[in-house]
Protein backbone atom coordinates (compact mmCIF):
# COMPACT_ATOMS: atom_id res chain seq x y z
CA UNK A 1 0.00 0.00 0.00
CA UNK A 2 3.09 2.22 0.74
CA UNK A 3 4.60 1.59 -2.74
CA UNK A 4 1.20 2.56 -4.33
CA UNK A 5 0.51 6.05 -2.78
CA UNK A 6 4.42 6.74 -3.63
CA UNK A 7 3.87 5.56 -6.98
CA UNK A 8 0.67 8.14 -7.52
CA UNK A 9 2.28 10.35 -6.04
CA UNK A 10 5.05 10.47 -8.56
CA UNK A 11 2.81 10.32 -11.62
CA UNK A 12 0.81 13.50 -9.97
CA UNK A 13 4.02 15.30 -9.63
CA UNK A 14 5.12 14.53 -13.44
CA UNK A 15 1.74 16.47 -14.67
CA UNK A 16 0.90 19.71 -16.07
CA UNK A 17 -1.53 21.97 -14.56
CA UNK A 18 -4.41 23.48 -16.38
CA UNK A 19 -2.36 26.89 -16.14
CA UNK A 20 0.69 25.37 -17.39
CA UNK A 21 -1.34 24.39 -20.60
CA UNK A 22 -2.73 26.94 -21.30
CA UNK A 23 0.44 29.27 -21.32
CA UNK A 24 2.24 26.99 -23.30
CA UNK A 25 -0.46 27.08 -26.02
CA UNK A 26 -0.51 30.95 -25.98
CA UNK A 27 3.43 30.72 -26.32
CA UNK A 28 2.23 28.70 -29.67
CA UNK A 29 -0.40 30.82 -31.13
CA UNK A 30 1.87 33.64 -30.69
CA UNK A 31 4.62 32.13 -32.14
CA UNK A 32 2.71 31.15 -35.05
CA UNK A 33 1.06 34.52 -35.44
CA UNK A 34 4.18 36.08 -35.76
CA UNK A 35 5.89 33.40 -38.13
CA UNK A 36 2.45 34.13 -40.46
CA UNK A 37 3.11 37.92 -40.15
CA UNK A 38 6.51 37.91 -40.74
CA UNK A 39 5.85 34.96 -44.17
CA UNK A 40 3.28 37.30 -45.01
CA UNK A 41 5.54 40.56 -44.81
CA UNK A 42 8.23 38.79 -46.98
CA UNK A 43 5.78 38.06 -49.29
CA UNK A 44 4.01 41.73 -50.15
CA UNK A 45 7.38 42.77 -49.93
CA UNK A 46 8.25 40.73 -52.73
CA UNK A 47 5.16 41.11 -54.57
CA UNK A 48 5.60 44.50 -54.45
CA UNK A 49 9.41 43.98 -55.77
CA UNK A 50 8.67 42.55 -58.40
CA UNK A 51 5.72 45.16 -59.65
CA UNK A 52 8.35 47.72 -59.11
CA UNK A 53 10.24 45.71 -61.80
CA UNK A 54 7.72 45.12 -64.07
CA UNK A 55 6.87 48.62 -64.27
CA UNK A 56 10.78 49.97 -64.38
CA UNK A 57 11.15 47.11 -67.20
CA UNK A 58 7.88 48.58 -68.91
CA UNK A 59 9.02 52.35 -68.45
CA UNK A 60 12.55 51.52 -69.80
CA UNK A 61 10.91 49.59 -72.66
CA UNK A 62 8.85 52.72 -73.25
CA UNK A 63 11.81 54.90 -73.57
CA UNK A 64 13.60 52.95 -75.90
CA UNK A 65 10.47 52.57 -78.12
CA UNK A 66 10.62 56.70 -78.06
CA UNK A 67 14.14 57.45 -78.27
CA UNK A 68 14.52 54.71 -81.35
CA UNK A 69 11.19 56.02 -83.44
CA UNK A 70 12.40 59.80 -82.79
CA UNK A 71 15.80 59.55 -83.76
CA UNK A 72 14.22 57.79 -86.78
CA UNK A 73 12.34 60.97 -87.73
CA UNK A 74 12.28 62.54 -91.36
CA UNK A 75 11.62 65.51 -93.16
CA UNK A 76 8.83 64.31 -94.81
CA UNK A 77 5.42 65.95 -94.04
CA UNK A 78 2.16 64.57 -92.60
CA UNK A 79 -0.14 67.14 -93.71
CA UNK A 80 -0.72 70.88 -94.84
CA UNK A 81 -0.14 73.70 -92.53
CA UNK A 82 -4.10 75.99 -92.34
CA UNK A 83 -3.41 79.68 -93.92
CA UNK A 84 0.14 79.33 -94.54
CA UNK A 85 0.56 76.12 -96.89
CA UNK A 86 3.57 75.04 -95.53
CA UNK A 87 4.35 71.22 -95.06
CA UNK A 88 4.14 70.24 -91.81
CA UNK A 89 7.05 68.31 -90.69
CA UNK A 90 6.98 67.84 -86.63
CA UNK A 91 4.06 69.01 -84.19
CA UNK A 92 5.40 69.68 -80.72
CA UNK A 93 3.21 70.27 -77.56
CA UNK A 94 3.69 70.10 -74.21
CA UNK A 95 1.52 66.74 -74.15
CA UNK A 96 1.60 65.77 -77.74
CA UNK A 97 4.26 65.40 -80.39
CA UNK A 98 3.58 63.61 -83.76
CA UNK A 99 6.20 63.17 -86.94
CA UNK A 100 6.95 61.32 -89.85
CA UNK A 101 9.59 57.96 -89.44
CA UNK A 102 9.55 54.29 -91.44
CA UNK A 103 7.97 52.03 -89.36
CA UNK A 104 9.71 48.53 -88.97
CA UNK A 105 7.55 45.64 -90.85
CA UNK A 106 7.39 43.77 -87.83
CA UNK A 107 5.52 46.82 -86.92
CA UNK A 108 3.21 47.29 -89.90
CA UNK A 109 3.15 47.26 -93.33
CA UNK A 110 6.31 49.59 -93.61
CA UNK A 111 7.36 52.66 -95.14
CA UNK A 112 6.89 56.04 -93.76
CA UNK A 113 4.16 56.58 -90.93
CA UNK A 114 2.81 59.30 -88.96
CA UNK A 115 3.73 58.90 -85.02
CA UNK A 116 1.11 60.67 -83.00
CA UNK A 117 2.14 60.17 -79.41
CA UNK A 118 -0.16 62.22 -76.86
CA UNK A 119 -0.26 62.19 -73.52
CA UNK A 120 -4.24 61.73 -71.93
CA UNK A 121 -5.24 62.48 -68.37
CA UNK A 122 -8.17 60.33 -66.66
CA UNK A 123 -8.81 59.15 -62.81
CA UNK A 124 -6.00 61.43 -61.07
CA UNK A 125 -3.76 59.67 -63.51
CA UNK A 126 -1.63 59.78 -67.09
CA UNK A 127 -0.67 57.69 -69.77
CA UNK A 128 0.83 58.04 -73.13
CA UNK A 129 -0.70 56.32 -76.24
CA UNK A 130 0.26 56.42 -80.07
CA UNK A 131 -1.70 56.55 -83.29
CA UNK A 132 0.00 55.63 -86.16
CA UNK A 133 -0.97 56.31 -89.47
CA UNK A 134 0.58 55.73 -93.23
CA UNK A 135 1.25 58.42 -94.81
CA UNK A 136 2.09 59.26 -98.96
CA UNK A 137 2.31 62.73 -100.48
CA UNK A 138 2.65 64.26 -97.72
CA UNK A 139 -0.75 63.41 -96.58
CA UNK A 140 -1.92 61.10 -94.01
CA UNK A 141 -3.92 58.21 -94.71
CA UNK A 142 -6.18 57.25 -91.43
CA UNK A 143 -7.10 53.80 -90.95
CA UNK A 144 -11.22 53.40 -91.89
CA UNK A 145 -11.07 50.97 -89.06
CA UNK A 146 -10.66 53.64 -86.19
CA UNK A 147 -8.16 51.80 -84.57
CA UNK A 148 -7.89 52.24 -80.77
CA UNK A 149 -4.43 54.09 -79.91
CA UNK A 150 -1.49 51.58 -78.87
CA UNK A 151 -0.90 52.06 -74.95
CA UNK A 152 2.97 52.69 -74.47
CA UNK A 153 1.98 53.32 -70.49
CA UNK A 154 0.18 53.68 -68.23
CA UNK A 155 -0.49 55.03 -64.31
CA UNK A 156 2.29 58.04 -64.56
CA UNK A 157 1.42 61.11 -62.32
CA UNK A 158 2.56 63.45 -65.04
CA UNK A 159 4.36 63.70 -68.37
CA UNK A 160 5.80 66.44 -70.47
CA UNK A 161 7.73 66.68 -73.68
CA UNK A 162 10.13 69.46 -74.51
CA UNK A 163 11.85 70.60 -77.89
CA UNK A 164 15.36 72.66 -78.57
CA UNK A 165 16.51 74.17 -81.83
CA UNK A 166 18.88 76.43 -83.40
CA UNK A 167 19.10 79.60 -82.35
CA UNK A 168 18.31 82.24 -85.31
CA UNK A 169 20.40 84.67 -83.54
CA UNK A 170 23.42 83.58 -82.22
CA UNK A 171 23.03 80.06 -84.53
CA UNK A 172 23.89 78.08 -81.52
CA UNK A 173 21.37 75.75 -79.37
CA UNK A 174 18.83 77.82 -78.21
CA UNK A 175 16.37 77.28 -75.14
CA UNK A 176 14.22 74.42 -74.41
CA UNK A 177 10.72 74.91 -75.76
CA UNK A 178 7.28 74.04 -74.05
CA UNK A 179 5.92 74.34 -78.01
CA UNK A 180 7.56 73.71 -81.12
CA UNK A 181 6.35 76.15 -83.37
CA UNK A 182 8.23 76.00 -86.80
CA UNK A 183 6.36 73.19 -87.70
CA UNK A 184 8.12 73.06 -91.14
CA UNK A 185 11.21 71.77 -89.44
CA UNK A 186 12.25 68.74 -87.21
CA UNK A 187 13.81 70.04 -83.78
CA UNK A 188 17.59 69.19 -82.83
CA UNK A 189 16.53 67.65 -79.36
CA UNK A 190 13.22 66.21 -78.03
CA UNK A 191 13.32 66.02 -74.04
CA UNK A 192 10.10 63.62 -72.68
CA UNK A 193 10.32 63.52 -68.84
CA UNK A 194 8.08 60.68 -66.75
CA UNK A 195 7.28 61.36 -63.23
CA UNK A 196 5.55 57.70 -61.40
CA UNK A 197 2.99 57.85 -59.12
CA UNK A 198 4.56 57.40 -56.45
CA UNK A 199 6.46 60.62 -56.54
CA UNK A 200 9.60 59.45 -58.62
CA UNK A 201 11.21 60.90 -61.57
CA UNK A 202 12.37 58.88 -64.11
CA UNK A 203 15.75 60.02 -65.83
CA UNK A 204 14.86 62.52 -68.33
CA UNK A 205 14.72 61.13 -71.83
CA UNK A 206 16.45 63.58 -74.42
CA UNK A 207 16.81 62.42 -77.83
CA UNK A 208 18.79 64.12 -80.86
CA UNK A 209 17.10 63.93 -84.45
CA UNK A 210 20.07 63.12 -86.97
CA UNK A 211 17.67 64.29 -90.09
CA UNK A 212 16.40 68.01 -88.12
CA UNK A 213 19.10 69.85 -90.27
CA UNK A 214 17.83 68.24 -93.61
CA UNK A 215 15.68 71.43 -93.98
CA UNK A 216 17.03 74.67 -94.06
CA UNK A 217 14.43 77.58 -94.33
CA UNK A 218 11.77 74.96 -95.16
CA UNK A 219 12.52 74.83 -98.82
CA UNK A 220 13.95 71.40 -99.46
CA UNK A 221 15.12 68.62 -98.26
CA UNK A 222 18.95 67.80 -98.72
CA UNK A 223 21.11 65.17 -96.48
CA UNK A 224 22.79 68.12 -94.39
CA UNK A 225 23.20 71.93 -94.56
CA UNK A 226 22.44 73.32 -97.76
């Protein structure tokens, strides 16, 4: 009888109480709240890496798209100028630029096409879009279809495009331009600047067109200085 109260004695003793229990599986549910938190942190952090990424990828895509179709520019014109009858060689805007430059086939069809690239404003936020349209005789040809612009971005908080020439004066570079307005010609340098949502700038884009001094005075159209 001895050796049996020692004996339950013992197995009491090696026990946990309720308390003991219950602490322990607090311990766990906190330690497994945290692990989730912290699996779940790594995760939107590299969600969010990788959308940052994307979109760098995208804009830098963009960029080349615009810096290889500019510098690919010619003096040919797209349409008629209203009341003066001159060609019209290169519109410049602060949010729209369009010129003339051979499209690649993989592209289209070919051959020389008008590049309308504007930039549109919706929701609080700004993308840039192109039309493109064939152009012959120094007319353009729009598409019956209607087609929809091409995206190029999208989600920007703003976006600007600036344009440098010579200066008649002095015949050196002159000042950068909110408006282009010798439509005749093609400017030396195009300047498109991107600013992201999020409050960063991109580097600013500025492109040189090899074929702007092909026109001198807007009366022809030679391979240099005439």
């Amino acid at each position: 009888m001895a050796f049996s109260r020692s004996g339950g004695s013992a197995a009491k003793a090696s026990g946990f109480t309720l308390v003991e229990v219950l602490l322990a599986t607090v311990l766990l549910a906190a330690g497994l709240a945290l692990a989730f938190a912290t699996l779940s942190a790594a995760s939107q952090t590299a969600t969010r890496g990788e959308s940052l990424a994307a979109r760098s990828e995208r804009v830098r895509a963009v960029e080349g798209f615009l810096r290889k179709r500019l510098a690919a520019a010619r003096p040919i014109a797209f349409s008629t100028g209203q009341g003066n009858a001159l060609p019209q060689r290169f519109l410049g805007e602060p949010e729209r630029m369009r010129f003339v430059a051979d499209l690649p086939d993989y592209l289209g069809r070919g051959g020389p096409y008008s590049h309308d690239v504007r930039i549109q404003r919706s929701n609080g936020t700004t993308r840039i879009e192109l039309v493109l349209d064939i152009v012959s005789a120094g007319e353009t040809i729009e598409d019956p279809r209607q087609r929809a612009p091409e995206l190029l971005v999208e989600g920007l908080a703003s976006a600007r495009f600036r344009y440098r020439g010579l200066d008649a004066v002095s015949g050196g570079l002159g000042a950068w331009q909110d408006r282009w307005e010798t439509s005749d010609r093609l400017p030396l340098l195009v300047e498109v600047t991107f600013t992201d949502v999020g409050g960063g700038t991109w580097p600013t884009l500025v492109v040189a067109l090899p074929q702007a001094l092909g026109i001198e005075n807007g009366r022809g159209i030679v391979g240099g200085r005439r």
